[in-house]
PDB file of N, CA and C in Angstrom:
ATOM      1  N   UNK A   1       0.832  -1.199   0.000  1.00  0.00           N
ATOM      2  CA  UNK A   1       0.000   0.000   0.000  1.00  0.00           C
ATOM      3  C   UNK A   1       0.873   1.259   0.000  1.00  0.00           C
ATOM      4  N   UNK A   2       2.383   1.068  -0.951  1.00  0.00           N
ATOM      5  CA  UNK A   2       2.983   2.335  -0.611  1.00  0.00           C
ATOM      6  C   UNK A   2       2.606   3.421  -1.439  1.00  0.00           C
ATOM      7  N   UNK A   3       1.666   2.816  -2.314  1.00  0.00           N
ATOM      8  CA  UNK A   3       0.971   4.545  -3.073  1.00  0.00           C
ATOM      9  C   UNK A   3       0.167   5.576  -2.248  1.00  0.00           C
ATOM     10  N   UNK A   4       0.022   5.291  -0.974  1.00  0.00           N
ATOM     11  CA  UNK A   4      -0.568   6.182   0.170  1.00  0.00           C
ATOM     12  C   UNK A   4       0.107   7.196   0.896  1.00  0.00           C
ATOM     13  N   UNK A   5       1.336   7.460   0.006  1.00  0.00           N
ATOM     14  CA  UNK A   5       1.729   9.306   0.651  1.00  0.00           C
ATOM     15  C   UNK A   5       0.258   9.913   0.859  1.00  0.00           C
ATOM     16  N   UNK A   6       0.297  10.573   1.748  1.00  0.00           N
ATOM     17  CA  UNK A   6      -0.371  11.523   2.007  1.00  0.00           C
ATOM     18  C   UNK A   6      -1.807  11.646   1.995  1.00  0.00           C
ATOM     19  N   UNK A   7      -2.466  10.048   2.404  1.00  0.00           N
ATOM     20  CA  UNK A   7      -3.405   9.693   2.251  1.00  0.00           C
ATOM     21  C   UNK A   7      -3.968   8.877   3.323  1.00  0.00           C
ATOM     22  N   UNK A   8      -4.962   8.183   3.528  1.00  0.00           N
ATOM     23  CA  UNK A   8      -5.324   7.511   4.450  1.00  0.00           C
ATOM     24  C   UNK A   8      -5.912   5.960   4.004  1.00  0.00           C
ATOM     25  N   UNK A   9      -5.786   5.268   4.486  1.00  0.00           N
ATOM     26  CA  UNK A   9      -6.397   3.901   4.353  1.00  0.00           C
ATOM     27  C   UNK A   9      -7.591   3.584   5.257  1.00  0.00           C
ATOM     28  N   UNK A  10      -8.965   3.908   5.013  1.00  0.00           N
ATOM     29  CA  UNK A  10      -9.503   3.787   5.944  1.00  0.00           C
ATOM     30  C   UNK A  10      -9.988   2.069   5.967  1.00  0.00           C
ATOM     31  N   UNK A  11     -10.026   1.172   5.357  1.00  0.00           N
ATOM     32  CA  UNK A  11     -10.799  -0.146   5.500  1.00  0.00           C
ATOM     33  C   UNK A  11      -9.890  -1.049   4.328  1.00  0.00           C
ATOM     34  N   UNK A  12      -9.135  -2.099   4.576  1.00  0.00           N
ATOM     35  CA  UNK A  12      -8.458  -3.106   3.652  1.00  0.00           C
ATOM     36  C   UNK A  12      -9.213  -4.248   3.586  1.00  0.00           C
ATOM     37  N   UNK A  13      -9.576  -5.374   2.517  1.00  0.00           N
ATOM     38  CA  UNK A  13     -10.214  -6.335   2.649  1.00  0.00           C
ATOM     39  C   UNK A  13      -9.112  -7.234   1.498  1.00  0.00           C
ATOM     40  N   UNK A  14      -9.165  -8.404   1.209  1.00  0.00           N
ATOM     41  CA  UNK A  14      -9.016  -9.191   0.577  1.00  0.00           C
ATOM     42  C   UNK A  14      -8.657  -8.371  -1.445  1.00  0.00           C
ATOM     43  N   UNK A  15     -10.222  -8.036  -1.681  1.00  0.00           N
ATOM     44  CA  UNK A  15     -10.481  -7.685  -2.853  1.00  0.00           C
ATOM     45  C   UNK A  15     -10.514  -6.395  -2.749  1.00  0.00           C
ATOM     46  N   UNK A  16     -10.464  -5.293  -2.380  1.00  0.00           N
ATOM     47  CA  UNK A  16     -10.525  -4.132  -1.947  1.00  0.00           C
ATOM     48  C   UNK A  16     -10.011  -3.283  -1.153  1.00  0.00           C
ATOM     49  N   UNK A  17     -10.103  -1.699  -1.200  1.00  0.00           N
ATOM     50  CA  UNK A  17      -9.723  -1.295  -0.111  1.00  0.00           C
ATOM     51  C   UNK A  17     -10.515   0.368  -0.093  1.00  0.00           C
ATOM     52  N   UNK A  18     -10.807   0.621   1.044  1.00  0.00           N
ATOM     53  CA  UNK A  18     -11.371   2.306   1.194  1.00  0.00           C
ATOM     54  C   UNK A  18     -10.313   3.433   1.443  1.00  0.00           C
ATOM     55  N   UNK A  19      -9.545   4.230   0.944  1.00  0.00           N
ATOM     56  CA  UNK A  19      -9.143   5.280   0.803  1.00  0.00           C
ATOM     57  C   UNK A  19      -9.112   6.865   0.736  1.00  0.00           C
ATOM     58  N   UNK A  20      -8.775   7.529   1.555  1.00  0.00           N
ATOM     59  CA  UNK A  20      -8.663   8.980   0.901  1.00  0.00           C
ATOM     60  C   UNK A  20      -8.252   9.652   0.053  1.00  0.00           C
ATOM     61  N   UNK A  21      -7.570   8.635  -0.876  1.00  0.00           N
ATOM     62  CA  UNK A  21      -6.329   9.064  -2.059  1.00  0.00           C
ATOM     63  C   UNK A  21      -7.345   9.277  -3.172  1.00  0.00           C
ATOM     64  N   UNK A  22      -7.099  10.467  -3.828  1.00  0.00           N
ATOM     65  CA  UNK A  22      -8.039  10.804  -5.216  1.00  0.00           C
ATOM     66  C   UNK A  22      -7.670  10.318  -6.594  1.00  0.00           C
ATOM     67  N   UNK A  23      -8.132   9.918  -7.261  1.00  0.00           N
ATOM     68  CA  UNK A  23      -7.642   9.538  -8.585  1.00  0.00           C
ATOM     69  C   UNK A  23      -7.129   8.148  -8.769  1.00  0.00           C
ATOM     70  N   UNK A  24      -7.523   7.221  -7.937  1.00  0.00           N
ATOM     71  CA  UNK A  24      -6.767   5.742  -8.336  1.00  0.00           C
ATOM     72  C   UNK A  24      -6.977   5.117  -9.235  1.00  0.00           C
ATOM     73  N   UNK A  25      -7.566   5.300 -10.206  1.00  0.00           N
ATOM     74  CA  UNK A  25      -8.383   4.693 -11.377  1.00  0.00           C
ATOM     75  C   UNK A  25      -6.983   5.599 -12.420  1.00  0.00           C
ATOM     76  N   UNK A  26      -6.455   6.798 -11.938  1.00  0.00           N
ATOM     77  CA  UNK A  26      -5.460   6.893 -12.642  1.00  0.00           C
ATOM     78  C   UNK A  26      -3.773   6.553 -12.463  1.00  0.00           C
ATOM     79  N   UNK A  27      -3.527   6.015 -11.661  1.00  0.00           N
ATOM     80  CA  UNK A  27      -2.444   5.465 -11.375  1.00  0.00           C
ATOM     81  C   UNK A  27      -1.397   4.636 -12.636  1.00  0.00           C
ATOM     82  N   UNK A  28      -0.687   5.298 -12.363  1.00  0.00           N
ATOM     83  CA  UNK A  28       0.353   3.926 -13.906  1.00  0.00           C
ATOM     84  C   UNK A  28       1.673   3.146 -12.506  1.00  0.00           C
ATOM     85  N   UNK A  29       1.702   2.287 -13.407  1.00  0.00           N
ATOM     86  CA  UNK A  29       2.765   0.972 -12.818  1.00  0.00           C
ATOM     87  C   UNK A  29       3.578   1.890 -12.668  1.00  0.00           C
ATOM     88  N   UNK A  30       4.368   1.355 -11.368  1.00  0.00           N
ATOM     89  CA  UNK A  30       5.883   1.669 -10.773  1.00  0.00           C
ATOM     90  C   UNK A  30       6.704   1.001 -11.913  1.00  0.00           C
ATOM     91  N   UNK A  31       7.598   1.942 -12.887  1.00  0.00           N
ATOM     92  CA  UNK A  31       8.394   1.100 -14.119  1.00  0.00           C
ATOM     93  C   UNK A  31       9.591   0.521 -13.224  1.00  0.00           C
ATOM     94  N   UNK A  32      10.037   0.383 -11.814  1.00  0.00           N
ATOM     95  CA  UNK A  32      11.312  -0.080 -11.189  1.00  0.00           C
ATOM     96  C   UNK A  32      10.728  -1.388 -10.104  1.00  0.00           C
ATOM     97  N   UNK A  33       8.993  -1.760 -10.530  1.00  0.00           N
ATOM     98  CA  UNK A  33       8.577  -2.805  -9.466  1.00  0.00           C
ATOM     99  C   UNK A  33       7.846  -3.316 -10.955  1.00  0.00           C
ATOM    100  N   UNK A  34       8.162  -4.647 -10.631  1.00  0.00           N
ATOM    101  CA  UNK A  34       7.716  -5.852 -11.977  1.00  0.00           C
ATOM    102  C   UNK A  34       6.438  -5.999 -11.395  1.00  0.00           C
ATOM    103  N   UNK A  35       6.083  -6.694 -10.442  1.00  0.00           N
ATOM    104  CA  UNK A  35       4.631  -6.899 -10.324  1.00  0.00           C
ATOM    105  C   UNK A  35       3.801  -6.047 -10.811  1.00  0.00           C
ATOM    106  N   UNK A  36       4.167  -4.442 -10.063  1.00  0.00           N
ATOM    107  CA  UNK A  36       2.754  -3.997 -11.078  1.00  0.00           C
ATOM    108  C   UNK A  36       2.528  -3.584 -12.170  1.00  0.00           C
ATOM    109  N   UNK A  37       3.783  -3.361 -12.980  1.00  0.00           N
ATOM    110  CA  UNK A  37       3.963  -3.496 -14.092  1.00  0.00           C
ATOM    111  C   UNK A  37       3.064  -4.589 -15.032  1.00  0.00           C
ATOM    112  N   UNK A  38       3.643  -6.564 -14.650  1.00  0.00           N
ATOM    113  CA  UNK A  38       3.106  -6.986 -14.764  1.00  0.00           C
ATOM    114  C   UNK A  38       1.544  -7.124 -14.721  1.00  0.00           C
ATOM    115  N   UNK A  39       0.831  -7.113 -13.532  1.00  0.00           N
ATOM    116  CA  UNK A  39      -0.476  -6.801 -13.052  1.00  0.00           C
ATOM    117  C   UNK A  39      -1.059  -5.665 -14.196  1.00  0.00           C
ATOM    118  N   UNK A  40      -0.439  -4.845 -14.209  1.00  0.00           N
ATOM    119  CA  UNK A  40      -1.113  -3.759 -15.207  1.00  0.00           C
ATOM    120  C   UNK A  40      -1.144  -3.969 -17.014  1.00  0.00           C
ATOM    121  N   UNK A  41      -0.137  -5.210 -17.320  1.00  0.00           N
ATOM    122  CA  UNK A  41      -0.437  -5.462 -18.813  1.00  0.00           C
ATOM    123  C   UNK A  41      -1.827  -6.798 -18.997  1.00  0.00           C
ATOM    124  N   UNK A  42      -1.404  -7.543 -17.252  1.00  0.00           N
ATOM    125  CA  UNK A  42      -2.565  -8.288 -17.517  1.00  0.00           C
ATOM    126  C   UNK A  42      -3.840  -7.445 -17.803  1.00  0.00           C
ATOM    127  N   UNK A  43      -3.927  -6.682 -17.126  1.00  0.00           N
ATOM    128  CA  UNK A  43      -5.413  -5.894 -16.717  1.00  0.00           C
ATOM    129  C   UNK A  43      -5.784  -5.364 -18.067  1.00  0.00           C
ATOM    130  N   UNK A  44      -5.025  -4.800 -18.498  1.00  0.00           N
ATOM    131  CA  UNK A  44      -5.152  -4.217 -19.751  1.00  0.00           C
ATOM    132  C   UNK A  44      -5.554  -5.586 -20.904  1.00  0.00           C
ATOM    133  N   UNK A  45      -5.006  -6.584 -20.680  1.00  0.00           N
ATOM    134  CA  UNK A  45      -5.407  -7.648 -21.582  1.00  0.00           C
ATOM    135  C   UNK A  45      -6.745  -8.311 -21.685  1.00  0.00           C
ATOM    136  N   UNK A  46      -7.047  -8.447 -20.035  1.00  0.00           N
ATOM    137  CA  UNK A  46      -8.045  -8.701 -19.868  1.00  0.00           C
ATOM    138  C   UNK A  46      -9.764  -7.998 -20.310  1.00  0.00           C
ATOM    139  N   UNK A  47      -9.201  -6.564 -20.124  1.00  0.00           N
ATOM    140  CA  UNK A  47     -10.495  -5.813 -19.897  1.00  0.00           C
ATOM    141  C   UNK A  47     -10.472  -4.701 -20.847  1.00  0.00           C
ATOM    142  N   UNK A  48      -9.447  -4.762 -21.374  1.00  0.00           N
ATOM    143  CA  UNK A  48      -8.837  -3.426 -22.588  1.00  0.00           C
ATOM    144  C   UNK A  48      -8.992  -2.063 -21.554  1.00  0.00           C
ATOM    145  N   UNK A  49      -8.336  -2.019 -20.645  1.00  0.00           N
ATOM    146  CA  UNK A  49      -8.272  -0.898 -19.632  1.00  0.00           C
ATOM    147  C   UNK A  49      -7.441  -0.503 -19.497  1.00  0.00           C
ATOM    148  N   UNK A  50      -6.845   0.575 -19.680  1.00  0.00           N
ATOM    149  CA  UNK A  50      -5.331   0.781 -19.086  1.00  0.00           C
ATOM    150  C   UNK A  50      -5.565   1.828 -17.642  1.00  0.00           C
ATOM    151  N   UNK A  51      -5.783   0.619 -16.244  1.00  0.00           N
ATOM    152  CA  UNK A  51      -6.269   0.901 -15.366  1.00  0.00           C
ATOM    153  C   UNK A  51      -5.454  -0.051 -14.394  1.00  0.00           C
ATOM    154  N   UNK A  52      -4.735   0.828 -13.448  1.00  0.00           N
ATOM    155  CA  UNK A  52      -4.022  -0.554 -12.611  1.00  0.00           C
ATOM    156  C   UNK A  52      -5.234  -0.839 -11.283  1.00  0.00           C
ATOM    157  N   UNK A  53      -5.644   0.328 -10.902  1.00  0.00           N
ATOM    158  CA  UNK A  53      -6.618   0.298  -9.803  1.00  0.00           C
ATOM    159  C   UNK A  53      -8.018   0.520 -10.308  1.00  0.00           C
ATOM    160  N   UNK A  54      -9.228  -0.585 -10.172  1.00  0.00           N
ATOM    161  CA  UNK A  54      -9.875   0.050 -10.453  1.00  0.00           C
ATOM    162  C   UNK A  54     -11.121   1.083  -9.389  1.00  0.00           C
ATOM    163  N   UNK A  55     -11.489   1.859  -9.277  1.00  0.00           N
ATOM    164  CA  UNK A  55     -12.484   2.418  -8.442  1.00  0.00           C
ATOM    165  C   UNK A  55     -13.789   2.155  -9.039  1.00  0.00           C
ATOM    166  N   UNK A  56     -14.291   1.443  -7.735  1.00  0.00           N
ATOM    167  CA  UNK A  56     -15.789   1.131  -7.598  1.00  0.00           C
ATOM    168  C   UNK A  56     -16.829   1.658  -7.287  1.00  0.00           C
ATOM    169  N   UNK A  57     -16.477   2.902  -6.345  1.00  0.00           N
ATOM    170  CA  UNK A  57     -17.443   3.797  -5.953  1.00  0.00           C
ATOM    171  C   UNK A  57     -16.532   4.640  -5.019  1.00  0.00           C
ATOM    172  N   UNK A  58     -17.545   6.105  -5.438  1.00  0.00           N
ATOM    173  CA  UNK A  58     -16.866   7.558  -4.915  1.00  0.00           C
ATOM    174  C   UNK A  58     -17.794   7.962  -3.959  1.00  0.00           C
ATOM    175  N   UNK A  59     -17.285   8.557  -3.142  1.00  0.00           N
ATOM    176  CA  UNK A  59     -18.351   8.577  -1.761  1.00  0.00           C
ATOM    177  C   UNK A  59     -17.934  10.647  -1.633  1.00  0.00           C
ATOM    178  N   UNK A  60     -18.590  11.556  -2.117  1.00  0.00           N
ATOM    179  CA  UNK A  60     -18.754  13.374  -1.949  1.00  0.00           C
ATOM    180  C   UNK A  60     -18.508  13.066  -0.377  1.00  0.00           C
ATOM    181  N   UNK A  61     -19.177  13.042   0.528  1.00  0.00           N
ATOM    182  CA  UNK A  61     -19.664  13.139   1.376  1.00  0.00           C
ATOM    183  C   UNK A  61     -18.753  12.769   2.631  1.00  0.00           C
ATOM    184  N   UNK A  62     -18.226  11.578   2.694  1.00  0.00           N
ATOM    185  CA  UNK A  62     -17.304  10.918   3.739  1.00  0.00           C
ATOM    186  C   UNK A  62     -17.419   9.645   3.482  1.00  0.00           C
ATOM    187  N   UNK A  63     -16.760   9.026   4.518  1.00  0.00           N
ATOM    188  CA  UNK A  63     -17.071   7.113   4.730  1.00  0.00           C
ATOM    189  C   UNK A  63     -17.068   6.819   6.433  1.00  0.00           C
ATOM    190  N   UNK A  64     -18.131   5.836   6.229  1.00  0.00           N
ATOM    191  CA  UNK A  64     -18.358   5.341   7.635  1.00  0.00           C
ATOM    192  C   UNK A  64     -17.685   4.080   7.405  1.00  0.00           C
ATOM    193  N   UNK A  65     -16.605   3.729   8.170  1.00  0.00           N
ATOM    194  CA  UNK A  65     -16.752   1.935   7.936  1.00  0.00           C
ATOM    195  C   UNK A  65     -17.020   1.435   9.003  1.00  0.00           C
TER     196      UNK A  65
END
């Protein structure tokens, strides 16, 4: 979870996670870490996305977890 400068992690699960960080749907691979590199050509193969994170829902307002 080291893309969280300056951000908060509010809830981690398995498949997911709740955040304060804006924009994760725009994130590109770390080019000096293979996994997400990797991870990110699968994704793209899979879903024609060039999306390493995807966001599921945006909450204006706050989050309760």
């Amino acid at each position: 979870m080291n893309i969280h400068q300056n951000s908060l992690i509010v809830s981690c699960t398995t498949d997911g996670f709740i955040s304060t960080k804006e924009h994760l749907e725009k994130l590109e691979p770390d080019t000096n870490d293979i996994f997400s590199s990797l991870y990110f050509n699968m994704r793209r193969k899979l879903t024609g996305k060039g999306e390493l994170l995807e966001l599921k829902y945006y909450e204006p307002k706050g989050v309760i977890s």
